[in-house]
C-alpha atoms as a PDB file:
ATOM      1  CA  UNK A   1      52.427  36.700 -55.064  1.00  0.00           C
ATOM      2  CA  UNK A   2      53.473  34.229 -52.247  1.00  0.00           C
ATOM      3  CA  UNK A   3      57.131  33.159 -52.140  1.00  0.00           C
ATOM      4  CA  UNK A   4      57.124  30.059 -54.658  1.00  0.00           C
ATOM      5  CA  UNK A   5      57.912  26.335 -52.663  1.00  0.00           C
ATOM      6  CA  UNK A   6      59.110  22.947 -53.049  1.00  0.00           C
ATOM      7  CA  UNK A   7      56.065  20.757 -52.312  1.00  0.00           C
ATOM      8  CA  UNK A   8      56.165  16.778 -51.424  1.00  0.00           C
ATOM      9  CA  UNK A   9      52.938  15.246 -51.693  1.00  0.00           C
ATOM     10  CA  UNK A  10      52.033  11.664 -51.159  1.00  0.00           C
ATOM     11  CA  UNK A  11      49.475   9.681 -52.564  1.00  0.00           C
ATOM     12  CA  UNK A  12      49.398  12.139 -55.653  1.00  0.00           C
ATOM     13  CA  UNK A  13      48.446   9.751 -58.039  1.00  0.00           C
ATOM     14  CA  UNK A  14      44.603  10.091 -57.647  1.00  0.00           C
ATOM     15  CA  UNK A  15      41.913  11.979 -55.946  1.00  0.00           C
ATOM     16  CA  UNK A  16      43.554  14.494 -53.480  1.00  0.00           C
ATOM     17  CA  UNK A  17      46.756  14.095 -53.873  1.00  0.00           C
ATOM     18  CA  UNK A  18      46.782  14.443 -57.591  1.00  0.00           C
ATOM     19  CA  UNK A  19      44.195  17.768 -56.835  1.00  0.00           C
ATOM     20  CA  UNK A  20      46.909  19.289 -54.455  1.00  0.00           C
ATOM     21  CA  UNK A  21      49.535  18.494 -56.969  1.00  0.00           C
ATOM     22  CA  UNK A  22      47.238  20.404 -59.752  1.00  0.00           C
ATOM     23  CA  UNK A  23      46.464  23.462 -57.731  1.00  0.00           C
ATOM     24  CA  UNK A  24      49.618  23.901 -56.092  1.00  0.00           C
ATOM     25  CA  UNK A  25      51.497  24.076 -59.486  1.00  0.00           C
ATOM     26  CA  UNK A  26      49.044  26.114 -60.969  1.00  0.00           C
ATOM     27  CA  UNK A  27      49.799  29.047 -58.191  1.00  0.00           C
ATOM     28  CA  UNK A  28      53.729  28.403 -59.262  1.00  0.00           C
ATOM     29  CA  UNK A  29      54.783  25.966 -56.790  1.00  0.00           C
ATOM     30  CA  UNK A  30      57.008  23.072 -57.680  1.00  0.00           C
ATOM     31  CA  UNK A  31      55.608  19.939 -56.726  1.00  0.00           C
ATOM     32  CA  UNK A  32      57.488  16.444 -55.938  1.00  0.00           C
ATOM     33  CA  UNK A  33      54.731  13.531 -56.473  1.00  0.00           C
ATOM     34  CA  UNK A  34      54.950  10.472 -54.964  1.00  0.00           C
ATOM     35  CA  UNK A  35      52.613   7.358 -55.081  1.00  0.00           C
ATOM     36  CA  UNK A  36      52.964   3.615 -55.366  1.00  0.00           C
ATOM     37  CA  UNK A  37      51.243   4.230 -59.472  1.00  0.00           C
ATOM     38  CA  UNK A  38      53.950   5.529 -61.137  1.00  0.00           C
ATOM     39  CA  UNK A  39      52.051   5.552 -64.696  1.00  0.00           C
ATOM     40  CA  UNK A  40      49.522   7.834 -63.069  1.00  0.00           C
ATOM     41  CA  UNK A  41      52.129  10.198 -62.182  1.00  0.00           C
ATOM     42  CA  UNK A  42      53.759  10.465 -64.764  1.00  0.00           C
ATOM     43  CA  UNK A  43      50.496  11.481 -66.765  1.00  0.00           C
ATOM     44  CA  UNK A  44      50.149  14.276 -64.345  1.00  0.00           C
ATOM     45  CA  UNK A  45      53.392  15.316 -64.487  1.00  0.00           C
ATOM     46  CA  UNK A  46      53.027  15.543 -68.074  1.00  0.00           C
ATOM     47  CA  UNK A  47      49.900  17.850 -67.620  1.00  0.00           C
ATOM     48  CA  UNK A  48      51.338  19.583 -65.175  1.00  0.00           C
ATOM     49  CA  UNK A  49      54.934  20.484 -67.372  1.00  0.00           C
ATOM     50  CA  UNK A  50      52.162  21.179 -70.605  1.00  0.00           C
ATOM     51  CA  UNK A  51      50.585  24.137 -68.215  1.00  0.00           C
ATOM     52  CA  UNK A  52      54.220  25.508 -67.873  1.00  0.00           C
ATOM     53  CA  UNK A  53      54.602  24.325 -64.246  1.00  0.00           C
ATOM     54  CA  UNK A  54      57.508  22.181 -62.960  1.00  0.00           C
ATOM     55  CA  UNK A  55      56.632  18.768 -61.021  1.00  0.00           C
ATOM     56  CA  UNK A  56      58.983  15.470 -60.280  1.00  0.00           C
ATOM     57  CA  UNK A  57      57.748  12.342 -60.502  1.00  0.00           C
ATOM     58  CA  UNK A  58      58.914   9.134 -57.845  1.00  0.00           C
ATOM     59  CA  UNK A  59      57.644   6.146 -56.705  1.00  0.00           C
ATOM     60  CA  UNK A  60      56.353   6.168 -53.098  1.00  0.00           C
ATOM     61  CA  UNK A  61      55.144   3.599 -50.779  1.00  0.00           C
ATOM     62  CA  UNK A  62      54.715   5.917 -47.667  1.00  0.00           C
ATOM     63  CA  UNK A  63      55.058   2.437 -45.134  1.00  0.00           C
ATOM     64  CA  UNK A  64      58.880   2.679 -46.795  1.00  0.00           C
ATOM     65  CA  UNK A  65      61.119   4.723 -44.976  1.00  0.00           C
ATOM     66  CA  UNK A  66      63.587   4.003 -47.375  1.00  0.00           C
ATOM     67  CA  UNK A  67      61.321   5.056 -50.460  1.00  0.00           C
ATOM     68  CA  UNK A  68      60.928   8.712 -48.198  1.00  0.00           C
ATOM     69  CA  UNK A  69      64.647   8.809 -47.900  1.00  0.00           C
ATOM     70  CA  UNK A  70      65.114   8.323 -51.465  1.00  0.00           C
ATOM     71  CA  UNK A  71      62.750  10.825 -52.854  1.00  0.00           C
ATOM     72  CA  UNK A  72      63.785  13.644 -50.131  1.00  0.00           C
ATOM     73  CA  UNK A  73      68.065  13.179 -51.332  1.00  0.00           C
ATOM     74  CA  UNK A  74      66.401  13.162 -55.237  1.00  0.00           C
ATOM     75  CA  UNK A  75      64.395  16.383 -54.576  1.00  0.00           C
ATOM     76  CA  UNK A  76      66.919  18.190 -52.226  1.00  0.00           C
ATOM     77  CA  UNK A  77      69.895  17.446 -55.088  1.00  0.00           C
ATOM     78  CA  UNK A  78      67.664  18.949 -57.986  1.00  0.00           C
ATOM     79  CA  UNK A  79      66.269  21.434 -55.922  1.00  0.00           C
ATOM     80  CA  UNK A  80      68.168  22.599 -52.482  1.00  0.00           C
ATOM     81  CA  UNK A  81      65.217  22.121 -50.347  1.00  0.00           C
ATOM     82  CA  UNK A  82      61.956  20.894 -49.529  1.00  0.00           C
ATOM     83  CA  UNK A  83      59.470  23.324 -47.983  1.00  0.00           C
ATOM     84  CA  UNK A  84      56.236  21.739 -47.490  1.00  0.00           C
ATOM     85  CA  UNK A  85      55.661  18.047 -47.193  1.00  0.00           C
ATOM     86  CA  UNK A  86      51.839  17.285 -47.697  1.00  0.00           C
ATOM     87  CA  UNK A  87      51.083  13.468 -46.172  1.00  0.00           C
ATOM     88  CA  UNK A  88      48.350  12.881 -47.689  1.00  0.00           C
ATOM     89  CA  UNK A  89      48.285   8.878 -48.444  1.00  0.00           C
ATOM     90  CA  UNK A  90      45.636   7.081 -46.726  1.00  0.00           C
ATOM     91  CA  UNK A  91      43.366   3.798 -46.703  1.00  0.00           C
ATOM     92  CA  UNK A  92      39.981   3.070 -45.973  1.00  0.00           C
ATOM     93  CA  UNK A  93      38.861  -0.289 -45.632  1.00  0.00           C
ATOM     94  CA  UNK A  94      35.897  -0.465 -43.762  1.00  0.00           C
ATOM     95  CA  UNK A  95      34.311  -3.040 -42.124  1.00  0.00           C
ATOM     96  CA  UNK A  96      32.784  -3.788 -38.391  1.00  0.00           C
ATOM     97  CA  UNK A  97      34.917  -4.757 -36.028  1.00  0.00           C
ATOM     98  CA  UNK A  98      33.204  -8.505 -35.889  1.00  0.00           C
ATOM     99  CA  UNK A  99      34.274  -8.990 -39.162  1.00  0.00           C
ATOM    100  CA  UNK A 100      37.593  -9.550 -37.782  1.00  0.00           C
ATOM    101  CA  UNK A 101      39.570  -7.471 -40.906  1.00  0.00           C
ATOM    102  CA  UNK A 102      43.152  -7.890 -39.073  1.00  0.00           C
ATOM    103  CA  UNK A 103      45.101  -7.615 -41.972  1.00  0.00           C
ATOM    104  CA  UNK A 104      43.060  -4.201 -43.236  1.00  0.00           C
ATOM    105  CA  UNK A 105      43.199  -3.200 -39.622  1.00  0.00           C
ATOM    106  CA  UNK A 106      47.388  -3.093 -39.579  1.00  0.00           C
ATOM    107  CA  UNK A 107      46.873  -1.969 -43.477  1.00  0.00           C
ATOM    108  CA  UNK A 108      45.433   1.236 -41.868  1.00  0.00           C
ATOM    109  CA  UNK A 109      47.746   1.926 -39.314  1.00  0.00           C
ATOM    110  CA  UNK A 110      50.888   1.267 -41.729  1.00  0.00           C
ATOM    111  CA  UNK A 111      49.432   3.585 -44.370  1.00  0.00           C
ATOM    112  CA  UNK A 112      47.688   5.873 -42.085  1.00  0.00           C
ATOM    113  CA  UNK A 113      50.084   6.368 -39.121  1.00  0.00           C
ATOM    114  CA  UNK A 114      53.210   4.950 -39.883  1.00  0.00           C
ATOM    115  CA  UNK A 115      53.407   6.590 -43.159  1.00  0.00           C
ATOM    116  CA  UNK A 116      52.710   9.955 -42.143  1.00  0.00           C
ATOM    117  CA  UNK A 117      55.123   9.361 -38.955  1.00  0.00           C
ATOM    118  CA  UNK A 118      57.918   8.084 -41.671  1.00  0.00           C
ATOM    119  CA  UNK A 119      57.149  11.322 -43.708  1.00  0.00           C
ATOM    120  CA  UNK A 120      57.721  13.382 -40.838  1.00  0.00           C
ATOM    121  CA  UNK A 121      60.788  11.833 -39.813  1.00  0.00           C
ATOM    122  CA  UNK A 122      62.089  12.647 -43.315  1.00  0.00           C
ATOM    123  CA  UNK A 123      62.024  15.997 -43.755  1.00  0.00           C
ATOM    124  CA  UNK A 124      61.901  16.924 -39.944  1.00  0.00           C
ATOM    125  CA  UNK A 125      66.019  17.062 -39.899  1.00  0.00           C
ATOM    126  CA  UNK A 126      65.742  19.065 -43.629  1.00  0.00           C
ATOM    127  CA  UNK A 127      63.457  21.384 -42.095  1.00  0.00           C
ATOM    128  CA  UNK A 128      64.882  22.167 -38.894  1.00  0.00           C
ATOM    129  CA  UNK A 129      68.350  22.790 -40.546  1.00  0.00           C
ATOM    130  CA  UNK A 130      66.812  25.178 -42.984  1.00  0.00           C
ATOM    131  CA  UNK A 131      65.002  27.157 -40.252  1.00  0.00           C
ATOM    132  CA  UNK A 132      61.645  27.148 -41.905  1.00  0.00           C
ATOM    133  CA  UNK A 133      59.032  24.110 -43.237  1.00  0.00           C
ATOM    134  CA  UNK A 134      55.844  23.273 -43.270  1.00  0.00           C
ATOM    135  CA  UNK A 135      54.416  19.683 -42.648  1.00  0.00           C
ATOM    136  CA  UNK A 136      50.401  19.234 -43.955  1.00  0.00           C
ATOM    137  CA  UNK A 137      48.817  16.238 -42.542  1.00  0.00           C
ATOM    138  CA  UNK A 138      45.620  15.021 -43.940  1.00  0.00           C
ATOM    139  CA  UNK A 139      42.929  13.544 -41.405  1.00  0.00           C
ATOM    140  CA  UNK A 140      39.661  13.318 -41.713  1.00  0.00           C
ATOM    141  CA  UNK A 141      36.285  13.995 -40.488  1.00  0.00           C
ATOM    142  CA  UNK A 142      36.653  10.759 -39.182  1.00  0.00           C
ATOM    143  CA  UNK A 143      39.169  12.451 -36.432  1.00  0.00           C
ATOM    144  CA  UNK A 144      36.296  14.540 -34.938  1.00  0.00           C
ATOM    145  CA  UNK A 145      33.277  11.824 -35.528  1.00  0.00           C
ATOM    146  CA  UNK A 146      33.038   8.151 -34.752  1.00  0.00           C
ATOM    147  CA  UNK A 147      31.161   5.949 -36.895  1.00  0.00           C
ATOM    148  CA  UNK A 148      30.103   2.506 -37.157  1.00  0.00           C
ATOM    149  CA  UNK A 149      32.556   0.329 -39.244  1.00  0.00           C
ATOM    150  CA  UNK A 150      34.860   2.713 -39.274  1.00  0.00           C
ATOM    151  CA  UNK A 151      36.282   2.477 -35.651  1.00  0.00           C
ATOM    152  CA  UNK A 152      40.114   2.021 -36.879  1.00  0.00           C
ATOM    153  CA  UNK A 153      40.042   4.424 -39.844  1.00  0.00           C
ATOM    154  CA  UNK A 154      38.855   6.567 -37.398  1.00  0.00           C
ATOM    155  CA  UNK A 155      41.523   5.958 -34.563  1.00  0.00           C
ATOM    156  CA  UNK A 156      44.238   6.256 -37.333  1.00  0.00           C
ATOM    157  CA  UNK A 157      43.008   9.945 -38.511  1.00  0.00           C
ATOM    158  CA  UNK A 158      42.777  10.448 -34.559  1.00  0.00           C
ATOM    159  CA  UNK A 159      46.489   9.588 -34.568  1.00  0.00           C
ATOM    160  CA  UNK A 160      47.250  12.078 -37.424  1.00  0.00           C
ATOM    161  CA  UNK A 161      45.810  14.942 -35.728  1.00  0.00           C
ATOM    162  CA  UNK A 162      47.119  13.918 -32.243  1.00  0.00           C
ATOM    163  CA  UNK A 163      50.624  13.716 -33.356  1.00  0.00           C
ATOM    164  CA  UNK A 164      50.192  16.816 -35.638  1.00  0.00           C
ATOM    165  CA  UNK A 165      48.908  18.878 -32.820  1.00  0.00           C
ATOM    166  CA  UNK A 166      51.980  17.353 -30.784  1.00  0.00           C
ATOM    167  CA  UNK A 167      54.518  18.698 -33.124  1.00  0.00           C
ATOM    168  CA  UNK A 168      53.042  21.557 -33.640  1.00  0.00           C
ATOM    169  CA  UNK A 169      53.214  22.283 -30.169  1.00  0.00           C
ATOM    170  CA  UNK A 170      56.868  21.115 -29.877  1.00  0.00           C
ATOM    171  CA  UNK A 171      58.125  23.592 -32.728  1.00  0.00           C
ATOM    172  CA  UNK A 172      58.865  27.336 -32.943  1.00  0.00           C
ATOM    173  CA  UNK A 173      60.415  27.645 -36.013  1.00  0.00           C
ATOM    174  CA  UNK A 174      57.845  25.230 -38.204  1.00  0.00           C
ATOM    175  CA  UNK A 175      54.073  25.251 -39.547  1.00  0.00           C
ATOM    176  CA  UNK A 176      51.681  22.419 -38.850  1.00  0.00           C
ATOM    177  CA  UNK A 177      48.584  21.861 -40.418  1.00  0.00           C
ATOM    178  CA  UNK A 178      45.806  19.509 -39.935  1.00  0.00           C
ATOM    179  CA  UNK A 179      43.042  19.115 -43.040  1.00  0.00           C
ATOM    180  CA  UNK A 180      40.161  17.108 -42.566  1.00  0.00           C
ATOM    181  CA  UNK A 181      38.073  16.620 -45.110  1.00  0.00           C
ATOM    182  CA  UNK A 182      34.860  15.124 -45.026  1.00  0.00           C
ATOM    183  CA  UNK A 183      33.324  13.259 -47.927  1.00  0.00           C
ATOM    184  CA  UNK A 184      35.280  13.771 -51.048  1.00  0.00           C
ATOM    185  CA  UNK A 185      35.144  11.919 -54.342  1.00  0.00           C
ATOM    186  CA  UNK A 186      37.856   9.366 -54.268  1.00  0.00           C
ATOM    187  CA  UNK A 187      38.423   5.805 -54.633  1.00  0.00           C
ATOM    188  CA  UNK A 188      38.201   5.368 -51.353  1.00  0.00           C
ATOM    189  CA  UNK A 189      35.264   3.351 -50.936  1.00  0.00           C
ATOM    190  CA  UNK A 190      36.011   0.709 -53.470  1.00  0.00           C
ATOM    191  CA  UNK A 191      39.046  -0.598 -51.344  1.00  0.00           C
ATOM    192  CA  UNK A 192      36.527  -1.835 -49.080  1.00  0.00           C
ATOM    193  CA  UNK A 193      35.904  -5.364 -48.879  1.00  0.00           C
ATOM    194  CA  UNK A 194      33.281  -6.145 -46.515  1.00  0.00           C
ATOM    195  CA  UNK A 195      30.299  -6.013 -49.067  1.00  0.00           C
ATOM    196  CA  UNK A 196      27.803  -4.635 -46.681  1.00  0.00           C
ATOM    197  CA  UNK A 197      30.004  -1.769 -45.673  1.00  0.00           C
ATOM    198  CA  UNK A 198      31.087  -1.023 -49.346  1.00  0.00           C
ATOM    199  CA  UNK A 199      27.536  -0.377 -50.435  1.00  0.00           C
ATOM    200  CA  UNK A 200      26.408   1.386 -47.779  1.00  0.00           C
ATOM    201  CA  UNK A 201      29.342   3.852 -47.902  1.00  0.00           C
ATOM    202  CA  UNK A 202      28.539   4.156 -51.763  1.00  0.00           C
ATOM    203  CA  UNK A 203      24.985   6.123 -50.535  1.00  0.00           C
ATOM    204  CA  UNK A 204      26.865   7.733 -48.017  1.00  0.00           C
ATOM    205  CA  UNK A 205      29.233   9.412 -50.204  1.00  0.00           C
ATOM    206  CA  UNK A 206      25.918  10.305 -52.533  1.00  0.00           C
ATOM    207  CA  UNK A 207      26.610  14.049 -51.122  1.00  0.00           C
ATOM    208  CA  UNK A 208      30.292  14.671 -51.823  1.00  0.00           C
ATOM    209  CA  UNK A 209      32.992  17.977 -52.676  1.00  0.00           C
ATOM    210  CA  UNK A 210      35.473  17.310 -55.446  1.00  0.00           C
ATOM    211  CA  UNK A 211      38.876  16.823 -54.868  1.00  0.00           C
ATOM    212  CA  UNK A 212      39.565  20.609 -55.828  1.00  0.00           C
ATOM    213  CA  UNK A 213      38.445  22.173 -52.794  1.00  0.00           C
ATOM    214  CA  UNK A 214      40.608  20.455 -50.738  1.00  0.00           C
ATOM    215  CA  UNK A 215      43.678  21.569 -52.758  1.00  0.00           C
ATOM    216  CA  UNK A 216      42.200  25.112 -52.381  1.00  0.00           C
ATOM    217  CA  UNK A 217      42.377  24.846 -48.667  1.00  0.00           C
ATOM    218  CA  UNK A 218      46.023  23.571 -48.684  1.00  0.00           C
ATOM    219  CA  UNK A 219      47.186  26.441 -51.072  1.00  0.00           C
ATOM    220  CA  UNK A 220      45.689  28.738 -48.814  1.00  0.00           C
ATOM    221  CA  UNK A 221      47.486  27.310 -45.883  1.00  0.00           C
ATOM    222  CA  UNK A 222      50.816  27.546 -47.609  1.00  0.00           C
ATOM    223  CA  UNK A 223      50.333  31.024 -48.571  1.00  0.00           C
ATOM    224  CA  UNK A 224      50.079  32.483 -45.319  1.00  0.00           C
ATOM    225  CA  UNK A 225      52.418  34.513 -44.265  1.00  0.00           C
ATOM    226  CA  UNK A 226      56.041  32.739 -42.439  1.00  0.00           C
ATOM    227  CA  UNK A 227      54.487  34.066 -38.783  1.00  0.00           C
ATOM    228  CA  UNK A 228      50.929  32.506 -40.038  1.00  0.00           C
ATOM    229  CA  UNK A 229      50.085  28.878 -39.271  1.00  0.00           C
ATOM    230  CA  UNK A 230      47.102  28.090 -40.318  1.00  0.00           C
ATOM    231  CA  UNK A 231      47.103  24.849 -37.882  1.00  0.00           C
ATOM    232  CA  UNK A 232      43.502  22.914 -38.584  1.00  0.00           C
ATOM    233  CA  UNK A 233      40.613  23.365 -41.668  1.00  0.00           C
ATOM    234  CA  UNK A 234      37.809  20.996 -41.689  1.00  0.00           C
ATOM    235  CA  UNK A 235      36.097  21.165 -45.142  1.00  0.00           C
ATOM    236  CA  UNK A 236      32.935  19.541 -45.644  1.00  0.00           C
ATOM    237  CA  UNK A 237      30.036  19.775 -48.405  1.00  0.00           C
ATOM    238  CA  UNK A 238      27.862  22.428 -47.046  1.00  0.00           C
ATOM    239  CA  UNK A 239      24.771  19.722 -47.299  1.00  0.00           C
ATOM    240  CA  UNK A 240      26.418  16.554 -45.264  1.00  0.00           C
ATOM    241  CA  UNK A 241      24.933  16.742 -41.180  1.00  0.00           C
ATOM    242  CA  UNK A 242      28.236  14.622 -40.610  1.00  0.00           C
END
């Protein structure tokens, strides 16, 4: 059995956040979820404590870096430290770039970017001074593979894994991991608003993995041993050509 870890996770109230939160406990870990729906968490925190495990609940909006610093002093009082942070909130609003979606276009790169950048920044100084951490960003397929409509959601999973790879590179002492999932059941496509886009990403995700397998692939990654770092897993369903 792997040593047993504080885990943040963001955008745990739904989809793969609350998967990672699910599958991470059940291994033992303790898991901090944060998300903007705090009666959602607090229903899975309740499932979670009914299994015997041990989760936190907190409300999270990831563009806050005051919301980060809030959880992180919460969780490192209860619990002395915080060992993996899994950035995992994200947006998807789709649309070609005629349609002129500014707003969803700087919705994308607050969530996207800004809030995995402000959950680095959090735990970065937490990390270094414990001598050990692990920072999980998830991307997407969408960083390896352009698609129509989805030229910023793409540049913003770009971002994660650029700026991932970056501090990965810039760190001895901590593990950086990149997940990019490709089409998962979420709710994901009904934030879109351009009605064109919205139904034709509703056939597109026809062929999709559950939630599940990505918080397989993350336990795995946090199991490794310390000297282990497990730094990029694309998962995909094994019948998508994307």
């Amino acid at each position: 059995m792997s040593e047993m870890k504080v885990v943040l996770i963001t955008g745990a109230s739904s989809g793969i956040g609350e998967a990672v939160a699910l599958e991470l406990s059940k291994a033992g870990h303790t898991v901090i979820v944060g998300a903007r729906r705090t009666d959602r968490l607090q229903d899975l925190v309740s499932r979670i404590e009914a299994s015997g495990g041990v989760a936190r609940a907190h409300q999270l909006d990831v563009t806050s870096r005051d919301d980060f610093a809030r959880v992180a002093s919460d969780t490192l009082e209860e619990f002395g430290r915080i060992d993996v942070i899994v950035n995992n909130a994200g947006v998807m609003p789709l649309s070609p770039l005629s349609a002129l979606k500014v707003s969803e276009w700087d919705q994308m790169v607050d969530v996207n970017i800004k809030g995995v950048l402000n959950g680095i920044a959090v735990v970065l100084p937490v990390m270094e001074t414990q001598g050990s951490g692990h920072i999980i960003n998830v991307a997407s397929i969408g960083a390896h593979r352009v698609s129509p409509t989805a030229a910023v959601y793409c540049a913003t999973k770009y971002a994660v894994w650029a700026i991932s790879d970056g501090l990965r590179q810039e760190t001895d002492r901590l593990r950086v991991t990149v997940i990019s999932p490709g089409v998962v059941t979420s709710e994901l496509a009904e934030t879109i608003s351009d009605e064109s886009t919205r139904e034709a990403m509703r056939e597109f995700r026809r062929t999709a993995i559950h939630p599940d397998a990505i918080g397989r692939a993350i336990r795995y990654a946090i199991e490794q041993p310390p000297e282990v770092d497990v730094s990029e897993i694309i998962v995909r369903p094994t019948a998508s050509p994307h």
